[in-house]
Protein backbone atom coordinates (compact mmCIF):
# COMPACT_ATOMS: atom_id res chain seq x y z
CA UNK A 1 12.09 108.02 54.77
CA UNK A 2 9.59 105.71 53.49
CA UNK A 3 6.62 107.82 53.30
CA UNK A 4 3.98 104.20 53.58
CA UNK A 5 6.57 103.99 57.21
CA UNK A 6 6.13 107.36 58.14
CA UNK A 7 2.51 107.57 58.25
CA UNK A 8 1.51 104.15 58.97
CA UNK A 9 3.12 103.79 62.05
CA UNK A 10 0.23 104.38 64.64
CA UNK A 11 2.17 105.18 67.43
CA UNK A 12 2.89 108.82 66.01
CA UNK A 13 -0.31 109.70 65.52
CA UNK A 14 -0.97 110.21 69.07
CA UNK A 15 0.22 113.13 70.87
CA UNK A 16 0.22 113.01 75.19
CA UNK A 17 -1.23 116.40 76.20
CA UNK A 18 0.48 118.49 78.97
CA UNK A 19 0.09 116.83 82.07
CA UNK A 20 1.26 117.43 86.30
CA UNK A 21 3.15 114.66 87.43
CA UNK A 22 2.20 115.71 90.79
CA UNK A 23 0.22 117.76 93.19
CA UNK A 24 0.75 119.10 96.70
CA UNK A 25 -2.72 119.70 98.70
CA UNK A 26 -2.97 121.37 102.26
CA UNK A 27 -6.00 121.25 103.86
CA UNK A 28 -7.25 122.17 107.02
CA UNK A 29 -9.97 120.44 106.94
CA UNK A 30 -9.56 116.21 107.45
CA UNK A 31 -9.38 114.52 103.99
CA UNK A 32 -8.80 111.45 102.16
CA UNK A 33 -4.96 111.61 100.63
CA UNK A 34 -6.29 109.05 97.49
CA UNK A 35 -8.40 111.70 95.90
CA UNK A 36 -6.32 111.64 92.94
CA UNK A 37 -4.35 109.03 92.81
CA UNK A 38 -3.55 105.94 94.72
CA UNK A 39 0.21 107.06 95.00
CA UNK A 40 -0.02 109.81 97.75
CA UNK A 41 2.84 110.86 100.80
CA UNK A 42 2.14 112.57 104.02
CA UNK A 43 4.43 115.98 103.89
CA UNK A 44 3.22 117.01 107.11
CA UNK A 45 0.17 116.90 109.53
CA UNK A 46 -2.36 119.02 106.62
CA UNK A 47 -0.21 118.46 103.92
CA UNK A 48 0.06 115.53 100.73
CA UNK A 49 1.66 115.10 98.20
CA UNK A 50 0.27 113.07 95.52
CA UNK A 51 1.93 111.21 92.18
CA UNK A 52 -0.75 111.72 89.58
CA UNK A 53 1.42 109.90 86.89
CA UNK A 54 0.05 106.44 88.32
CA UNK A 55 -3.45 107.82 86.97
CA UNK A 56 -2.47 110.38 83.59
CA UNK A 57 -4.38 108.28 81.27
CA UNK A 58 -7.07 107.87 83.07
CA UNK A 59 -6.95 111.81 84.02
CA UNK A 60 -6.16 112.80 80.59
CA UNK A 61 -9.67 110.80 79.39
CA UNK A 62 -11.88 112.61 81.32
CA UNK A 63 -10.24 115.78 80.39
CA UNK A 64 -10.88 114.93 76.94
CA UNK A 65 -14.14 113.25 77.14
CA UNK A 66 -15.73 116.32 79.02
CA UNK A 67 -13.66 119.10 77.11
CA UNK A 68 -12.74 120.73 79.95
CA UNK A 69 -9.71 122.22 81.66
CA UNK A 70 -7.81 120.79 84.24
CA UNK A 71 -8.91 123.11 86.81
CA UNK A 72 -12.77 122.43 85.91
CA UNK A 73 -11.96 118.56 86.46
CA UNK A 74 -10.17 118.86 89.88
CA UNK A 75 -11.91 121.84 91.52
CA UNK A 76 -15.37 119.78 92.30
CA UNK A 77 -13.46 116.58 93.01
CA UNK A 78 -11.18 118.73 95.68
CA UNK A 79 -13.82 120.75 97.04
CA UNK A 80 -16.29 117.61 97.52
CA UNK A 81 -13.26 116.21 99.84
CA UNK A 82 -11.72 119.31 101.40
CA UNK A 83 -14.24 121.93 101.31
CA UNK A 84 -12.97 125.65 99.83
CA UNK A 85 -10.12 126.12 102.29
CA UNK A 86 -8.07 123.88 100.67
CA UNK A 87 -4.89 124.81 98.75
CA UNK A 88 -3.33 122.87 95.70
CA UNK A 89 -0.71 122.88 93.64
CA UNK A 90 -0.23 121.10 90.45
CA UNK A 91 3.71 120.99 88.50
CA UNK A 92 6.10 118.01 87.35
CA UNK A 93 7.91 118.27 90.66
CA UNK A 94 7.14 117.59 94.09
CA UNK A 95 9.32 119.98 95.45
CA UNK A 96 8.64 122.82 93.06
CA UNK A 97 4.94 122.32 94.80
CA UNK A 98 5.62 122.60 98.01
CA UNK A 99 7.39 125.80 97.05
CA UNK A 100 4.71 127.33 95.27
CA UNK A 101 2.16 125.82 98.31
CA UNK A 102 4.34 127.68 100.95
CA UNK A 103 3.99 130.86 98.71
CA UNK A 104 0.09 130.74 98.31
CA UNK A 105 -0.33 129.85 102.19
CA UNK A 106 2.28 132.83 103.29
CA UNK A 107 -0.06 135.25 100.98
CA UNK A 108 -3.40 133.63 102.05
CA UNK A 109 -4.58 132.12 98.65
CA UNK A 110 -6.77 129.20 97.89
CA UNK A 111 -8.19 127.10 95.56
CA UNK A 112 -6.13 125.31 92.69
CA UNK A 113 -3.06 126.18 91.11
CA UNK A 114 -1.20 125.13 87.92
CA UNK A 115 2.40 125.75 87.89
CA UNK A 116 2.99 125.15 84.24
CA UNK A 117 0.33 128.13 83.54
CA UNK A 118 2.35 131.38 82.53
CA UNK A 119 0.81 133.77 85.25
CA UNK A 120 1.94 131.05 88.17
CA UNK A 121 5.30 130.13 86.19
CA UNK A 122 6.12 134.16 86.43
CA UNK A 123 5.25 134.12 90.24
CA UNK A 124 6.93 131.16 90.71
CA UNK A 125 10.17 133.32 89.52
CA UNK A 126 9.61 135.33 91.87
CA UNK A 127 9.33 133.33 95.11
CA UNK A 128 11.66 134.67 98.00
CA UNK A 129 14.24 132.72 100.12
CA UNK A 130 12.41 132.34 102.88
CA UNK A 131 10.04 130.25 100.67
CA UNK A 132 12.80 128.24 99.25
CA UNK A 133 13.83 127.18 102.86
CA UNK A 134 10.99 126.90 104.83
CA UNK A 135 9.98 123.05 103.33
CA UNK A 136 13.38 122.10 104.13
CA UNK A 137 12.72 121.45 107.72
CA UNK A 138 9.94 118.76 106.86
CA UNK A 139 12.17 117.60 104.04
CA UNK A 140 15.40 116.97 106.65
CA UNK A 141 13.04 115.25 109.04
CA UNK A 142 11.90 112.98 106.30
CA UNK A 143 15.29 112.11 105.29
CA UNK A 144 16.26 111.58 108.95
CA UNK A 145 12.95 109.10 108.88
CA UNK A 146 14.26 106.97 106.17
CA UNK A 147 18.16 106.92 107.18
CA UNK A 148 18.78 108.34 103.88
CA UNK A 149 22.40 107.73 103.16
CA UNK A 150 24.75 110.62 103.64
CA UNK A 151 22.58 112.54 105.59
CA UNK A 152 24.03 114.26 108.68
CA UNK A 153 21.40 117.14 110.18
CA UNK A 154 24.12 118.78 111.54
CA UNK A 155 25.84 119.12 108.19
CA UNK A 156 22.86 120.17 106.44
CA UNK A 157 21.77 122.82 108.72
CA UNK A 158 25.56 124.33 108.87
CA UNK A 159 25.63 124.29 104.67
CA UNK A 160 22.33 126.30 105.23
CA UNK A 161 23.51 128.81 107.36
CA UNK A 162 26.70 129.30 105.12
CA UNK A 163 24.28 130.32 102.28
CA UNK A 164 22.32 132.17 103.82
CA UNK A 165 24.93 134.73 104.99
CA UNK A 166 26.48 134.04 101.01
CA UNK A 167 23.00 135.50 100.39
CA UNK A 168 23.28 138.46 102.73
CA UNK A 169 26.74 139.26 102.05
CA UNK A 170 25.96 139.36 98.22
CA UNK A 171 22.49 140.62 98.14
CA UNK A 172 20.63 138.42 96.24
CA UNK A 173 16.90 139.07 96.28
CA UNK A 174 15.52 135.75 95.00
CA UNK A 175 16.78 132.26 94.33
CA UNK A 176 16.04 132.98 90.45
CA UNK A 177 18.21 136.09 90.37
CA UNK A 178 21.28 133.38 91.41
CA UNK A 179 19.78 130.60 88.27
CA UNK A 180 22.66 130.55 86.18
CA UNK A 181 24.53 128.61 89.06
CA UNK A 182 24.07 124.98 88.29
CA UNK A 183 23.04 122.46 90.72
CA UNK A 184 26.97 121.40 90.93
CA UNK A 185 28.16 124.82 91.87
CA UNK A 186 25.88 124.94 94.75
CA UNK A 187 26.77 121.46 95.77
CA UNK A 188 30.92 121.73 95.60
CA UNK A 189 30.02 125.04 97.76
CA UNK A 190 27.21 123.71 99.86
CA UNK A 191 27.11 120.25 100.53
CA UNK A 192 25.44 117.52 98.65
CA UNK A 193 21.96 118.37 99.77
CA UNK A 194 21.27 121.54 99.04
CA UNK A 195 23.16 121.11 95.61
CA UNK A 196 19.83 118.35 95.32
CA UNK A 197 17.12 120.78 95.88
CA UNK A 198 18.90 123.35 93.99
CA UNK A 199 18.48 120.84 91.21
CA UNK A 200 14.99 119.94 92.08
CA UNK A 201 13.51 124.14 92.23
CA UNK A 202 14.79 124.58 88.81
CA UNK A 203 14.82 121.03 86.93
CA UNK A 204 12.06 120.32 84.21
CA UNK A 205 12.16 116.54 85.14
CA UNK A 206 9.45 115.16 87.09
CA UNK A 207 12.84 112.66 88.30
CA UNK A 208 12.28 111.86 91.62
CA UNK A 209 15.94 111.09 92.62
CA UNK A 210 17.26 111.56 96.29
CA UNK A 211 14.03 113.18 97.01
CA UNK A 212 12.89 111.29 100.05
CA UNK A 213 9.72 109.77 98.55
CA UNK A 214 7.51 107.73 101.09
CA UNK A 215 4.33 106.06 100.10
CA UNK A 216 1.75 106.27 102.12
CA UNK A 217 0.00 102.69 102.90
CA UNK A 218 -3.97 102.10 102.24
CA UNK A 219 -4.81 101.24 106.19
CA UNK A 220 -7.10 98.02 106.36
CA UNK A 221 -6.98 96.91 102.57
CA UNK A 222 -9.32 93.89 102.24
CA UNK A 223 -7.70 90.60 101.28
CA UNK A 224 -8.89 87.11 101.73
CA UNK A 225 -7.35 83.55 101.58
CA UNK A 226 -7.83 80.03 100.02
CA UNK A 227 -6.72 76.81 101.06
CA UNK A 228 -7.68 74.02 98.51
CA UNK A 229 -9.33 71.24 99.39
CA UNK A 230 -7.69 69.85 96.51
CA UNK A 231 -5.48 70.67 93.73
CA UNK A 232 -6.99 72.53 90.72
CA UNK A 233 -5.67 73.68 87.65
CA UNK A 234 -8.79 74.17 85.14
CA UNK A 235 -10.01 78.01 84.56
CA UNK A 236 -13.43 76.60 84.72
CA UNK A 237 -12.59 75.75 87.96
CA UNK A 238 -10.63 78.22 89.55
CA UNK A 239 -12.82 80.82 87.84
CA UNK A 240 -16.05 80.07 90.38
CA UNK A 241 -13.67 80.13 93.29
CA UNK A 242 -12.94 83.39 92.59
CA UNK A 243 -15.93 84.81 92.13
CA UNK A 244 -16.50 83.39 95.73
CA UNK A 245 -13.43 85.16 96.73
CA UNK A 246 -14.60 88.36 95.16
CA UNK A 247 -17.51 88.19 96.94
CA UNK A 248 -15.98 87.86 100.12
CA UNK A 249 -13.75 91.27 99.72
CA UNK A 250 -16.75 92.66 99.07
CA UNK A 251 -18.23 91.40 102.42
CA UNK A 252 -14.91 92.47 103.90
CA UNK A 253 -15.17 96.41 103.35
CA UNK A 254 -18.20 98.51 103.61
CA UNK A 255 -19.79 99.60 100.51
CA UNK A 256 -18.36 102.88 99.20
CA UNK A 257 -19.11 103.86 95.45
CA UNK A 258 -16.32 106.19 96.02
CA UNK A 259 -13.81 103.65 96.17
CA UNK A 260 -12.13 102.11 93.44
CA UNK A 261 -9.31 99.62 92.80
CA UNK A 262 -6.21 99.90 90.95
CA UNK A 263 -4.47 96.94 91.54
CA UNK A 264 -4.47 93.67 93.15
CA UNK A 265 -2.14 90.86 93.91
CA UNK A 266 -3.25 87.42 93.56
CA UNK A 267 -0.52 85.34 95.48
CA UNK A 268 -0.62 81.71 94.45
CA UNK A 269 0.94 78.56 95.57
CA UNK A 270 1.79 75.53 92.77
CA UNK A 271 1.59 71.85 93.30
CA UNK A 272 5.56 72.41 94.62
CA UNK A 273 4.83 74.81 96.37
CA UNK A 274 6.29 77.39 94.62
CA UNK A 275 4.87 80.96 95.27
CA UNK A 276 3.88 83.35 92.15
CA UNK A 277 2.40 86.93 92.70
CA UNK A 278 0.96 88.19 90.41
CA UNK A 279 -1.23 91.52 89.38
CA UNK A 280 -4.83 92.36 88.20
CA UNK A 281 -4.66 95.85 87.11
CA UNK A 282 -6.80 98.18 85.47
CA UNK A 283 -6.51 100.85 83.15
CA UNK A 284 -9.15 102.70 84.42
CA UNK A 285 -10.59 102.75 88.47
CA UNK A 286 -12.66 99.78 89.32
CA UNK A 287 -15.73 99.59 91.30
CA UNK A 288 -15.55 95.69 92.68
CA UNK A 289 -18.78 95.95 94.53
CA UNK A 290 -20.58 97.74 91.64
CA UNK A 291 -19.49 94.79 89.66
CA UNK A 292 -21.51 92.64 91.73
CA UNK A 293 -22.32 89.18 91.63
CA UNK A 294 -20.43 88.76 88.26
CA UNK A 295 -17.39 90.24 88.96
CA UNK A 296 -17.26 90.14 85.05
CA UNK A 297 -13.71 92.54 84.97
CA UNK A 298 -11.68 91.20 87.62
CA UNK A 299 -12.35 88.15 86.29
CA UNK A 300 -11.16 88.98 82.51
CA UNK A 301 -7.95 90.44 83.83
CA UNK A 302 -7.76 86.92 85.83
CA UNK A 303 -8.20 85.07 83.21
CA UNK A 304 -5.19 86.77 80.98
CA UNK A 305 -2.80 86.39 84.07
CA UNK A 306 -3.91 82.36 84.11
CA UNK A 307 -3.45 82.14 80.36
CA UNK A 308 0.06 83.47 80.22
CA UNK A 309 1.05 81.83 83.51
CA UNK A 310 0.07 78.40 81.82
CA UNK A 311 2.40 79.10 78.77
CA UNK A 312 5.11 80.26 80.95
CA UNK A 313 5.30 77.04 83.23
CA UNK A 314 4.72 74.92 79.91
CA UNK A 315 8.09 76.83 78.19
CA UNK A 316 9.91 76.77 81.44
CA UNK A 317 9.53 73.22 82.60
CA UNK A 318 9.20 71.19 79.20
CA UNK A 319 12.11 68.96 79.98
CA UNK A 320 10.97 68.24 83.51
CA UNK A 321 8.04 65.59 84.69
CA UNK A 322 5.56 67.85 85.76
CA UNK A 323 1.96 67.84 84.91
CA UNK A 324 0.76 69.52 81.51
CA UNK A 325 -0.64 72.84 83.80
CA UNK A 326 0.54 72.90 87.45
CA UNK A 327 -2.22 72.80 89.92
CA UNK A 328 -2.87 75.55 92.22
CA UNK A 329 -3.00 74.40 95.80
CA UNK A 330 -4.16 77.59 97.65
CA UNK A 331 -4.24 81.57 97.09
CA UNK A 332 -4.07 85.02 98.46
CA UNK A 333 -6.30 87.58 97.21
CA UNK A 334 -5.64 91.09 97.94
CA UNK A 335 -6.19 95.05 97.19
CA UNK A 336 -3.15 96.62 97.19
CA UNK A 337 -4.00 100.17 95.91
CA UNK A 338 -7.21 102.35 95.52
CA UNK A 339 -8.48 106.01 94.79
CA UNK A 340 -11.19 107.73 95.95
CA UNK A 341 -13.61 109.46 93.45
CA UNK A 342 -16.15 111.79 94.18
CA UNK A 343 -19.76 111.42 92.83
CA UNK A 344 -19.33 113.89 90.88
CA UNK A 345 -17.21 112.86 88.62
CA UNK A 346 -19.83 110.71 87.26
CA UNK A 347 -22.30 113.02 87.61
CA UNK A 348 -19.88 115.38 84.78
CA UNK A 349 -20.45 112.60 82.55
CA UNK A 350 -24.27 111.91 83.38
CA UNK A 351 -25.08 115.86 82.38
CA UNK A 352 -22.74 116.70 79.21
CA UNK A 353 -22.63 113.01 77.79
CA UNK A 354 -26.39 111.67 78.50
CA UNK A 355 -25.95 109.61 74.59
CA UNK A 356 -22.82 107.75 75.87
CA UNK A 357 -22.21 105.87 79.02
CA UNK A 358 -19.06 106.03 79.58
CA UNK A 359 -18.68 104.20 82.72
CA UNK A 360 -19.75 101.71 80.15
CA UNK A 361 -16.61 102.00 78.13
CA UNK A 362 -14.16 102.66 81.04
CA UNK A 363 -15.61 99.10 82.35
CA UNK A 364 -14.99 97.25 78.71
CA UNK A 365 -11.84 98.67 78.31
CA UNK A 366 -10.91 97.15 81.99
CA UNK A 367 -12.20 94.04 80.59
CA UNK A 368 -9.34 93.68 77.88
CA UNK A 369 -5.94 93.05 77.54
CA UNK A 370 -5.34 95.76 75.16
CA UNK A 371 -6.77 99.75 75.25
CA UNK A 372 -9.28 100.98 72.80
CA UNK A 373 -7.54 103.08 69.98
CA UNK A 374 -10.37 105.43 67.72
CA UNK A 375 -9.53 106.82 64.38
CA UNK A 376 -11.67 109.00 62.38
CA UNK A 377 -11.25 109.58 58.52
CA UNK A 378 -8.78 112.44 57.52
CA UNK A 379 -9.27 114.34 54.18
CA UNK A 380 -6.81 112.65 52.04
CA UNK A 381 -7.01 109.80 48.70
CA UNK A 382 -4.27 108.22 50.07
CA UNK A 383 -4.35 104.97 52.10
CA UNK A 384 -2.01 105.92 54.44
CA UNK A 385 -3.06 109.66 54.87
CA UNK A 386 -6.58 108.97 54.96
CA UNK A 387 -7.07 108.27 58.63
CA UNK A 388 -5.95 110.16 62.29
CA UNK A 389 -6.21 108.85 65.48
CA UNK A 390 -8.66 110.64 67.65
CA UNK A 391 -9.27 110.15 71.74
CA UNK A 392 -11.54 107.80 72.74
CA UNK A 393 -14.75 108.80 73.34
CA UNK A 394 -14.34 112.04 71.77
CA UNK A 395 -16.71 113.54 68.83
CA UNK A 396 -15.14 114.13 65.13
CA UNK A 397 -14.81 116.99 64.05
CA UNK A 398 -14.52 117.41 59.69
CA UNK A 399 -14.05 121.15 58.59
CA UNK A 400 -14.31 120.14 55.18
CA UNK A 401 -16.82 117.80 53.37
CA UNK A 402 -15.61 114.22 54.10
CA UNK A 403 -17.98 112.71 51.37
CA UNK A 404 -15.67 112.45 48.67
CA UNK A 405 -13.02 110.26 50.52
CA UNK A 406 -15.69 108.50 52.66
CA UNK A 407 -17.48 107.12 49.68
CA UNK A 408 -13.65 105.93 48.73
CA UNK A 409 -12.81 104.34 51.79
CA UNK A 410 -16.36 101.77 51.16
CA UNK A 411 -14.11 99.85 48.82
CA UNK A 412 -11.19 99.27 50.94
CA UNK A 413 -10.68 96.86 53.43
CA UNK A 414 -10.77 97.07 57.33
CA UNK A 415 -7.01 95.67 57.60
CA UNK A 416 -4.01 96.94 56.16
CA UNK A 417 -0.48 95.70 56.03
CA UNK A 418 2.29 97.63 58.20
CA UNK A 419 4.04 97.63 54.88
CA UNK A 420 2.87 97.12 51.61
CA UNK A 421 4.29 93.26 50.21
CA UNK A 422 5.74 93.01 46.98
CA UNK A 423 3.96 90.83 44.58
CA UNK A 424 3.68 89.00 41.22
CA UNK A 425 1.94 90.11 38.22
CA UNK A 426 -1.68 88.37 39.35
CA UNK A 427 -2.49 87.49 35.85
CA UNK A 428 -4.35 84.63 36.59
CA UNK A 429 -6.24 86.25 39.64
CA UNK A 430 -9.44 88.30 39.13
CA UNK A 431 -8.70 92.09 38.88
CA UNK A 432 -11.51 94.11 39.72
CA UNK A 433 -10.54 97.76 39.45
CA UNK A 434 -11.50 100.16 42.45
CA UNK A 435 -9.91 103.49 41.50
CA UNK A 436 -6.61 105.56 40.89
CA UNK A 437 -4.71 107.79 43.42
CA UNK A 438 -2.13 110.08 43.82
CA UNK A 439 0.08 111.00 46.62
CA UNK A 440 1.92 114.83 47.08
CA UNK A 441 3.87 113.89 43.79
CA UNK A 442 5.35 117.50 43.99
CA UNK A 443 7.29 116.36 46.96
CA UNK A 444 9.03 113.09 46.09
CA UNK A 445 11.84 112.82 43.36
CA UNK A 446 10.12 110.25 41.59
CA UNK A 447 6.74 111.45 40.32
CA UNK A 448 5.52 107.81 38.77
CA UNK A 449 5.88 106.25 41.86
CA UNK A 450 3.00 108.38 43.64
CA UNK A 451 0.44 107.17 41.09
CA UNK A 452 -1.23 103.89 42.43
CA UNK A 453 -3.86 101.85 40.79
CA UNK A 454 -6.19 100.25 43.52
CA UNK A 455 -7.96 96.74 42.55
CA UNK A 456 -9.66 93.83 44.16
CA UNK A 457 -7.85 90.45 43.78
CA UNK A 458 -9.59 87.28 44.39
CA UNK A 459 -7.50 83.71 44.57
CA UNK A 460 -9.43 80.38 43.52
CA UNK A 461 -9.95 80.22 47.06
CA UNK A 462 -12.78 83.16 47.00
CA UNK A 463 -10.08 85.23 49.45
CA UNK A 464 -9.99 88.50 48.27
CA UNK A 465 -6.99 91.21 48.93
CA UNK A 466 -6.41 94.93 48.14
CA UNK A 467 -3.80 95.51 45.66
CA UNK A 468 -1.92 98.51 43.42
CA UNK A 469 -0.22 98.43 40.49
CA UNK A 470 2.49 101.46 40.30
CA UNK A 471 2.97 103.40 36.76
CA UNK A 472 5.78 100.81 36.40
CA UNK A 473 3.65 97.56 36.29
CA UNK A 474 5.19 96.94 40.16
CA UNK A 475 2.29 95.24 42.12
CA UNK A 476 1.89 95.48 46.10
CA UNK A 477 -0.96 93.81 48.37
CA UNK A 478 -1.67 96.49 51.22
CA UNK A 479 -4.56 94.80 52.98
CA UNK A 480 -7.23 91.89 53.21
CA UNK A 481 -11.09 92.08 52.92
CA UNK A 482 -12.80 89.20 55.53
């Protein structure tokens, strides 16, 4: 491979960290089920499940930003809304949770619980069969709920009593001892069902099929309408009327710096009548009423959805008589997801990050249609080794003396080509010479071709590029100084 392909593609330089897909919480105690995410299910009467995929990145920043555990992130957040009876557990399946949950209630624990950790994956091993089946009941009443297809209770609770006198008869302690039978074994001998949660106690996918996933609706989410007095179809426009709009969810929901938005749908209705929903989300939970009277993000992420909604109608109906950009005639604004997160959350940034605000950053980043990407210099004289991306927010850390290649990198430019371009001798450009560099020469066939000579080339125009000249008189432009 290439080697200026290999490392210049910045998509491999980032690495997701290990991450739950979901949690199960039971609580005694009366909680919000959006603590963590704005994806949640109720199991039973004290018992959620929650999708924390919907939120990994923005999990994953704060994890990194406060250089912290997992645990240390969710344990305040869980005991601010469920006091310290609560019991949680954390793994990349919903069902595997409610396993472990059943185990940890049976045996009286609390607190949090990862599964992936090695002392809780080596209990997990060890769960009994009456741990495996006791969910089941909520899970076949769930199913029953939804009219999921193929699913008889009668069947289902026959195919369990046939394996649980297979387990008698045999003497099986635990369902690991019987792991080497694959989820299609116990379904040809068992039904379909069973053969499904066999699948799910054992599977490393966080695959949610069959399992009977309901999402649990926000109750009263704030939304408001507008009819037009007339048609509009200028941002400038449309941009005050929905700061009004704004304004009036606000007034619609009582103030709660705990909540924060996810997503919204903005329903609109063109000039003929045609009906387009579409979404403001953001990458990171937003505050709308501590955005107040601006309303500076919502209205950024607007903005982008008018932009490319323009271009769209302009490609789609270029052969038909319709005016340049279709008026809006009226419009639906809505939230359609939230999570709720505890003051101190913030207050974890206030007391180990008092130089950076990172609310701050989480609210610029909201702002654009793109997420931040931070590099730091690596120690390396080549261009395309002499850089690593680094999470946001997070503090660089050189364990050797970085002077050397940072008093290098002053001379080059801020943007590089994706792949060096093949050029002609510049003999009539000005050549200003920079320096020489060598790649790991001991590692390619061709030792010539790892020697670069670096200069600055400037046109009659004044533009000025970044250039090398290999050992064989081949010249390549890599980048352009502005």
């Amino acid at each position: 491979m290439n080697v200026t392909t290999k490392v210049i593609d910045l998509a491999e330089l980032s690495r997701d960290d290990e991450f739950p897909f979901f949690a199960a919480i039971y609580s005694p105690v009366p909680g919000s089920p959006f603590v963590l995410s704005p994806t949640a299910m109720r199991w039973s009467d004290k018992l959620y499940l929650s999708r924390l995929s919907d939120c990994k990145q923005f999990w994953l920043g704060q994890k990194k930003k406060l250089r912290c555990k997992l645990t240390d992130l969710f344990t305040p957040l869980l005991e601010h809304h469920y006091g310290e009876e609560y019991v949680a557990v954390f793994g990349n399946h919903p069902w595997q949770c409610l396993l472990y949950l059943h185990y940890q209630l049976k045996h009286e624990g609390r607190g949090l619980f990862l599964l992936e950790s090695r002392l809780n994956r080596n209990i997990y091993k060890t769960l009994d069969w009456d741990c495996w089946f006791a969910p089941q009941q909520a899970l076949a009443d769930h199913l029953i709920s939804m009219n999921a297809r193929n699913f008889r209770a009668e069947s289902f609770h026959s195919y369990q009593a046939r394996m649980q006198r297979f387990i008698q008869r045999i003497g099986i302690a635990t369902p690991h001892d019987m792991i080497a039978a694959d989820a299609n074994s116990i379904k040809r001998r068992f039904g379909k069902w069973l053969g499904l949660i066999w699948h799910w106690s054992f599977s490393d996918s966080s695959d949610l099929e069959w399992f009977p996933w309901i999402k649990l609706e926000h109750e009263q989410l704030p939304w408001v309408k507008r009819d037009l007095e007339y048609p509009v179809n200028q941002w400038s426009y449309i941009e005050v009327l929905l700061r009004e709009d704004l304004s009036r969810l606000c007034e619609h929901s009582v103030r709660n710096d705990c909540e924060h938005i996810n997503r919204m749908h903005w329903k609109i209705t063109l000039f003929n009548y045609q009906q387009v929903t579409v979404e403001l989300s953001f990458r990171h939970p937003y505050s709308l009423h501590r955005d107040m009277p601006g309303f500076d993000t919502a209205l950024y992420q607007a903005r982008y959805i008018y932009d490319d909604l323009v271009r769209n109608m302009l490609a789609r109906d270029d052969d038909l008589d319709l005016p340049e950009n279709m008026p809006f005639i009226c419009w639906q604004l809505e939230v359609c997801e939230r999570i709720i997160l505890a003051p101190q959350l913030w207050e974890l940034f206030a007391r180990e990050f008092d130089q950076i605000d990172y609310q701050r950053i989480m609210a610029l980043q909201n702002k654009l249609p793109f997420a931040f990407e931070c590099y730091q210099s690596d120690a390396s004289f080549f261009p395309e080794q002499s850089f690593t991306r680094i999470p946001v927010g997070t503090h660089s850390v050189n364990e050797a003396d970085h002077s050397p290649w940072s008093s290098s990198a002053l001379n080059k430019p801020l943007f590089f080509y994706q792949h060096a371009e093949t050029i002609e001798n510049p003999t009539a450009a000005e050549k200003i010479f920079l320096e020489r560099n060598s790649n790991q020469w001991w590692l390619g066939e061709d030792a010539l071709q790892t020697i670069r000579d670096y200069y600055i080339l400037k046109d009659h125009n004044g533009r000025s590029s970044w250039a090398y000249r290999t050992q064989r008189g081949e010249w390549y432009k890599q980048g352009e100084f502005y």
